[in-house]
N, C-alpha and C. Protein backbone atom coordinates (compact mmCIF):
# COMPACT_ATOMS: atom_id res chain seq x y z
N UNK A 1 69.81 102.35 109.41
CA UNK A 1 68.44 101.95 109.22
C UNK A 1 68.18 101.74 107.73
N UNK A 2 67.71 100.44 107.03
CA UNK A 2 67.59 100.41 106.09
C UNK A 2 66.09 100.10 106.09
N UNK A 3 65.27 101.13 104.87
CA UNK A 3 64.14 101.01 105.26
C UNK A 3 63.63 100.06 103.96
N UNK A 4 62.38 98.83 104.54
CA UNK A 4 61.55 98.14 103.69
C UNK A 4 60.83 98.56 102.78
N UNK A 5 61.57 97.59 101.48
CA UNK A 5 60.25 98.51 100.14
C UNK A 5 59.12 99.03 100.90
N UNK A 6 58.56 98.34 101.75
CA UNK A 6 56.80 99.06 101.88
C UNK A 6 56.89 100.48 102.49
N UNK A 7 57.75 100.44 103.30
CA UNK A 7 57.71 101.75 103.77
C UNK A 7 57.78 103.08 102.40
N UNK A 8 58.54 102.89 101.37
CA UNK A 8 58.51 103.81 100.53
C UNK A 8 56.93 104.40 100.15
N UNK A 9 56.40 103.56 99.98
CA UNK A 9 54.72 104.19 99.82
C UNK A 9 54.54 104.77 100.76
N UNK A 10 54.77 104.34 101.91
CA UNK A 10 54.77 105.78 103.08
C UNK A 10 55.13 107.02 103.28
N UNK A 11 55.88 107.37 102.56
CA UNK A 11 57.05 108.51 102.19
C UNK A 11 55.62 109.62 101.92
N UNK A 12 55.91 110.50 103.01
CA UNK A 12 54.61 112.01 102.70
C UNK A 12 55.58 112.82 101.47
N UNK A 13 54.76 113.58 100.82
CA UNK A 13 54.42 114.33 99.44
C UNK A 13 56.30 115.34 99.94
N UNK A 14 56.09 116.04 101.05
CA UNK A 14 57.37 116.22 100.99
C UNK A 14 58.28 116.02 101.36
N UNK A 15 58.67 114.43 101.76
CA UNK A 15 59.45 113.64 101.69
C UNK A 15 59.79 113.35 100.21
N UNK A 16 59.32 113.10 99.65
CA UNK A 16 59.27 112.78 97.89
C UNK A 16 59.98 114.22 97.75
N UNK A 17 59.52 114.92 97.52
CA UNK A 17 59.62 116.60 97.12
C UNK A 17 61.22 116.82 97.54
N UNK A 18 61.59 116.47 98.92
CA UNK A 18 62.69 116.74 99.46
C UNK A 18 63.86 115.91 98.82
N UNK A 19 63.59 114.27 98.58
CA UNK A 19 64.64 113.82 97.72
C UNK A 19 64.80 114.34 96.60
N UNK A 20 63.77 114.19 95.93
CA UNK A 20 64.49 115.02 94.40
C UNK A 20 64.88 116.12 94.90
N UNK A 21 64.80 117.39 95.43
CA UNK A 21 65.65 117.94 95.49
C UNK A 21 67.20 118.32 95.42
N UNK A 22 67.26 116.64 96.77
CA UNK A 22 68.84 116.71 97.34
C UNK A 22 69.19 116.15 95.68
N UNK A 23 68.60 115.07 95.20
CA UNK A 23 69.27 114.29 94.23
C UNK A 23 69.76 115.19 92.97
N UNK A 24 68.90 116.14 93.09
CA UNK A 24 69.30 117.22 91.93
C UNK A 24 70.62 118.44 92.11
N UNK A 25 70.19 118.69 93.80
CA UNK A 25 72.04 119.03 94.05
C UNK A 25 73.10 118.55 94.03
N UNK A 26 73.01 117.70 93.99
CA UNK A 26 73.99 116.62 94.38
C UNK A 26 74.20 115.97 92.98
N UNK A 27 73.64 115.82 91.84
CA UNK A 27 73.79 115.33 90.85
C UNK A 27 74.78 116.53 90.10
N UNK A 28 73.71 117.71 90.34
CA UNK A 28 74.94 119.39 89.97
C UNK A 28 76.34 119.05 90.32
N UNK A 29 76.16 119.12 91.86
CA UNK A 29 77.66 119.18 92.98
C UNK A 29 78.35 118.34 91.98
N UNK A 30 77.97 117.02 91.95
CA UNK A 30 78.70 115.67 91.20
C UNK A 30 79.33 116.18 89.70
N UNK A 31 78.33 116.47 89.38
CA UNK A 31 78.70 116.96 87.73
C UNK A 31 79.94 117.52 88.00
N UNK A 32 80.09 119.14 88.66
CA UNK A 32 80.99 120.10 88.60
C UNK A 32 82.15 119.62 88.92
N UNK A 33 82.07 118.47 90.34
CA UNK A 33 83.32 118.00 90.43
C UNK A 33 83.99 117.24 89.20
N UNK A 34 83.09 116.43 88.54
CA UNK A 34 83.91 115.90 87.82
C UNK A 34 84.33 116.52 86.69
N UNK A 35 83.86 117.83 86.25
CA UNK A 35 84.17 118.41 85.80
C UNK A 35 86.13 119.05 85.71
N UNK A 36 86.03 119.32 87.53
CA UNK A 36 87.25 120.11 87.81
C UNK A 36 88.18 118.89 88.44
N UNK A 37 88.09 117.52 88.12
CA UNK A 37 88.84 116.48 88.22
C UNK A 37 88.80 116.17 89.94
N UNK A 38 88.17 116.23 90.59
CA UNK A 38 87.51 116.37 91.85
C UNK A 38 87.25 115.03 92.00
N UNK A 39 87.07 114.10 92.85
CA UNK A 39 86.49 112.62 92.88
C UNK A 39 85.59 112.64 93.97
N UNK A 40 85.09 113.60 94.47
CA UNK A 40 83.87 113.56 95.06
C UNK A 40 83.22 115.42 96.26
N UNK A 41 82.65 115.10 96.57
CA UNK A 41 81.48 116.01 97.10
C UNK A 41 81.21 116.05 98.56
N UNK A 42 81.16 117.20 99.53
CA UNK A 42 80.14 117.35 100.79
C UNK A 42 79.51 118.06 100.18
N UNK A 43 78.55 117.67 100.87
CA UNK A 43 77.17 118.12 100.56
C UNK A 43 76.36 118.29 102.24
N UNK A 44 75.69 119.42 102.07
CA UNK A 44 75.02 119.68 103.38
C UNK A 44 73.79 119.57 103.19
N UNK A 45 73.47 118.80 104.41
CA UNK A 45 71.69 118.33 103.57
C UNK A 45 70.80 119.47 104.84
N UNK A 46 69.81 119.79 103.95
CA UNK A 46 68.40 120.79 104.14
C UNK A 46 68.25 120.53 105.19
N UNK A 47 68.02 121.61 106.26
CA UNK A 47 67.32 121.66 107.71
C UNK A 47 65.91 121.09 107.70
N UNK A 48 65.74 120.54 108.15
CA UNK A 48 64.40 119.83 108.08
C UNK A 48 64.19 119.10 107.10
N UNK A 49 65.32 118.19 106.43
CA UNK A 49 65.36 116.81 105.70
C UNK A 49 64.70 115.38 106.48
N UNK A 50 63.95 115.20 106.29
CA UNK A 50 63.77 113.43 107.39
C UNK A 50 64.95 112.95 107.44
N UNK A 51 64.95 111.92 108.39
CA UNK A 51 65.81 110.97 108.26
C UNK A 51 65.53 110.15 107.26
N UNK A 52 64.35 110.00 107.11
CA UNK A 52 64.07 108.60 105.89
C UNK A 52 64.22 109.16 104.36
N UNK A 53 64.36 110.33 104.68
CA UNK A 53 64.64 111.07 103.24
C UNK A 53 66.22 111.09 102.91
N UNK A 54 66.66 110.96 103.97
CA UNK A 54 68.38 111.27 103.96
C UNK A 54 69.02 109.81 104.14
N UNK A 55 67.91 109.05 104.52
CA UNK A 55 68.72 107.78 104.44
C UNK A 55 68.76 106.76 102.79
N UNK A 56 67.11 107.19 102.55
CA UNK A 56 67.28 107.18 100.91
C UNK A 56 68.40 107.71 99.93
N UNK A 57 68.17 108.83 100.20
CA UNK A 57 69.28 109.11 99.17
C UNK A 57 70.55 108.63 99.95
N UNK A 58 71.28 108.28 101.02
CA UNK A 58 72.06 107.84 100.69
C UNK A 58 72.30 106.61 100.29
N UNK A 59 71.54 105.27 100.39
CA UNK A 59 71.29 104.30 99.68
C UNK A 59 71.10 104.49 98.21
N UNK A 60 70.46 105.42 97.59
CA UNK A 60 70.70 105.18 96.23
C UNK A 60 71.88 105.56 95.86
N UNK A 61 72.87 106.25 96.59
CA UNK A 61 74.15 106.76 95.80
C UNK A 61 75.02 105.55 96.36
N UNK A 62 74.98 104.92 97.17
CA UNK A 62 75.43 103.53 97.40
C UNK A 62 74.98 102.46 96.57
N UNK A 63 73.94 102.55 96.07
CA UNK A 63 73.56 101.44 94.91
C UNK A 63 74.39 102.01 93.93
N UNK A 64 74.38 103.24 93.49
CA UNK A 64 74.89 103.47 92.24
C UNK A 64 76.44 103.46 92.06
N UNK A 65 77.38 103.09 93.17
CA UNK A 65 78.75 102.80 93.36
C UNK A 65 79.12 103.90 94.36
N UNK A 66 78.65 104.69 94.71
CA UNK A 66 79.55 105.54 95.27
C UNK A 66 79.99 105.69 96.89
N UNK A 67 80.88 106.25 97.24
CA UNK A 67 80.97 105.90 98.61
C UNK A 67 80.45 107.17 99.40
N UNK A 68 79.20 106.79 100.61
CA UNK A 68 79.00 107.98 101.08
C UNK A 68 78.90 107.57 102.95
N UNK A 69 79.32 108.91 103.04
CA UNK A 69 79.37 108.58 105.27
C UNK A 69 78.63 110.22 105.24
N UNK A 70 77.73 109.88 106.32
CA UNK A 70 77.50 110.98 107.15
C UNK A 70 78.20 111.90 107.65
N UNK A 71 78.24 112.43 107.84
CA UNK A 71 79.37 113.58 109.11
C UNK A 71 78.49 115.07 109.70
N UNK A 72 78.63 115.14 110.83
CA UNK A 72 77.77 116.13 111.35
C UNK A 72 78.18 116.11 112.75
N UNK A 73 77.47 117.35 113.07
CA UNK A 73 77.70 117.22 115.26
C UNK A 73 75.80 118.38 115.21
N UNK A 74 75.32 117.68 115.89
CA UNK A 74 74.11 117.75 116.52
C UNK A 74 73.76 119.57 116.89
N UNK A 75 75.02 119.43 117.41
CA UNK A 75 75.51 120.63 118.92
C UNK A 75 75.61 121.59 117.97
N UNK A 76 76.11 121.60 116.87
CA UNK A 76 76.36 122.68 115.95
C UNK A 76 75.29 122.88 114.96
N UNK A 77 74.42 122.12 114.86
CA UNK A 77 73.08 122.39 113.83
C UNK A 77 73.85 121.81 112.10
N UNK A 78 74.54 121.19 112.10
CA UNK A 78 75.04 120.71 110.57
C UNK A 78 74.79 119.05 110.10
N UNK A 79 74.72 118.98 109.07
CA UNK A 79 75.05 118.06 108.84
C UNK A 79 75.38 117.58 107.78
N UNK A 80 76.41 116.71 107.20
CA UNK A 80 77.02 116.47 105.73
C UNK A 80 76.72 114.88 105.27
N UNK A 81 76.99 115.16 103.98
CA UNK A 81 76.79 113.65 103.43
C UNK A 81 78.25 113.85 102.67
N UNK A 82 79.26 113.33 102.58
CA UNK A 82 80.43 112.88 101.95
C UNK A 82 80.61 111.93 100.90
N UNK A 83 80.40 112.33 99.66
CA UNK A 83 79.88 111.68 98.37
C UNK A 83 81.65 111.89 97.81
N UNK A 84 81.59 110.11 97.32
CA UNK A 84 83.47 110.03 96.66
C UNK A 84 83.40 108.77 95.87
N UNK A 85 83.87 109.26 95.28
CA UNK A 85 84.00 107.90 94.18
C UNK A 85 84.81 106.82 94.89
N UNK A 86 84.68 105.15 94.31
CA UNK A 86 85.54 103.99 95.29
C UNK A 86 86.76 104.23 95.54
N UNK A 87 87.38 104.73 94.39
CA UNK A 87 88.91 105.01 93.84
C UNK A 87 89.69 105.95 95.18
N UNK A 88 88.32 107.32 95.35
CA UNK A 88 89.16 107.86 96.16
C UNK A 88 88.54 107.56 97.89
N UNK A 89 88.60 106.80 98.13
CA UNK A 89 87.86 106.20 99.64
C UNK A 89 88.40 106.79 100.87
């Protein structure tokens, strides 16, 4: 689902609230890996993340080059975002 600029003005207060969040873990996560020569990140996103919050951020880390897939099972209550640089795909 890729959502239309307009919809972003739609985005409730903690929807907003909730991306920066992830973007700020995930910017950490990112850092450290590259720190320890790592080429990328799972990341488990917040119980009660939207979808439109989780689909954002993963579009912006796709704008910004990086490669990201979902991964999760329903049945188990998880769910991951798999953040990797192109190199390591």
């Amino acid at each position: 689902m890729v959502l239309d600029p307009k919809d972003l003005s739609k985005l409730t207060d903690e929807e907003r609230r909730s991306i920066v969040e992830m973007e700020q873990q995930i910017d950490a996560r990112l850092a450290e890996s590259a720190q320890s020569m790592k080429k990328g990140i799972s990341y488990t996103i917040p119980n009660g993340a939207s979808l439109r919050a989780v689909q954002i951020i993963i579009e912006k880390y796709r704008d910004a080059g990086w490669i990201v897939k979902r991964e999760g099972d329903q049945r188990e209550g998880y769910s991951l975002l798999e953040i990797k640089t192109p190199e390591n795909q």
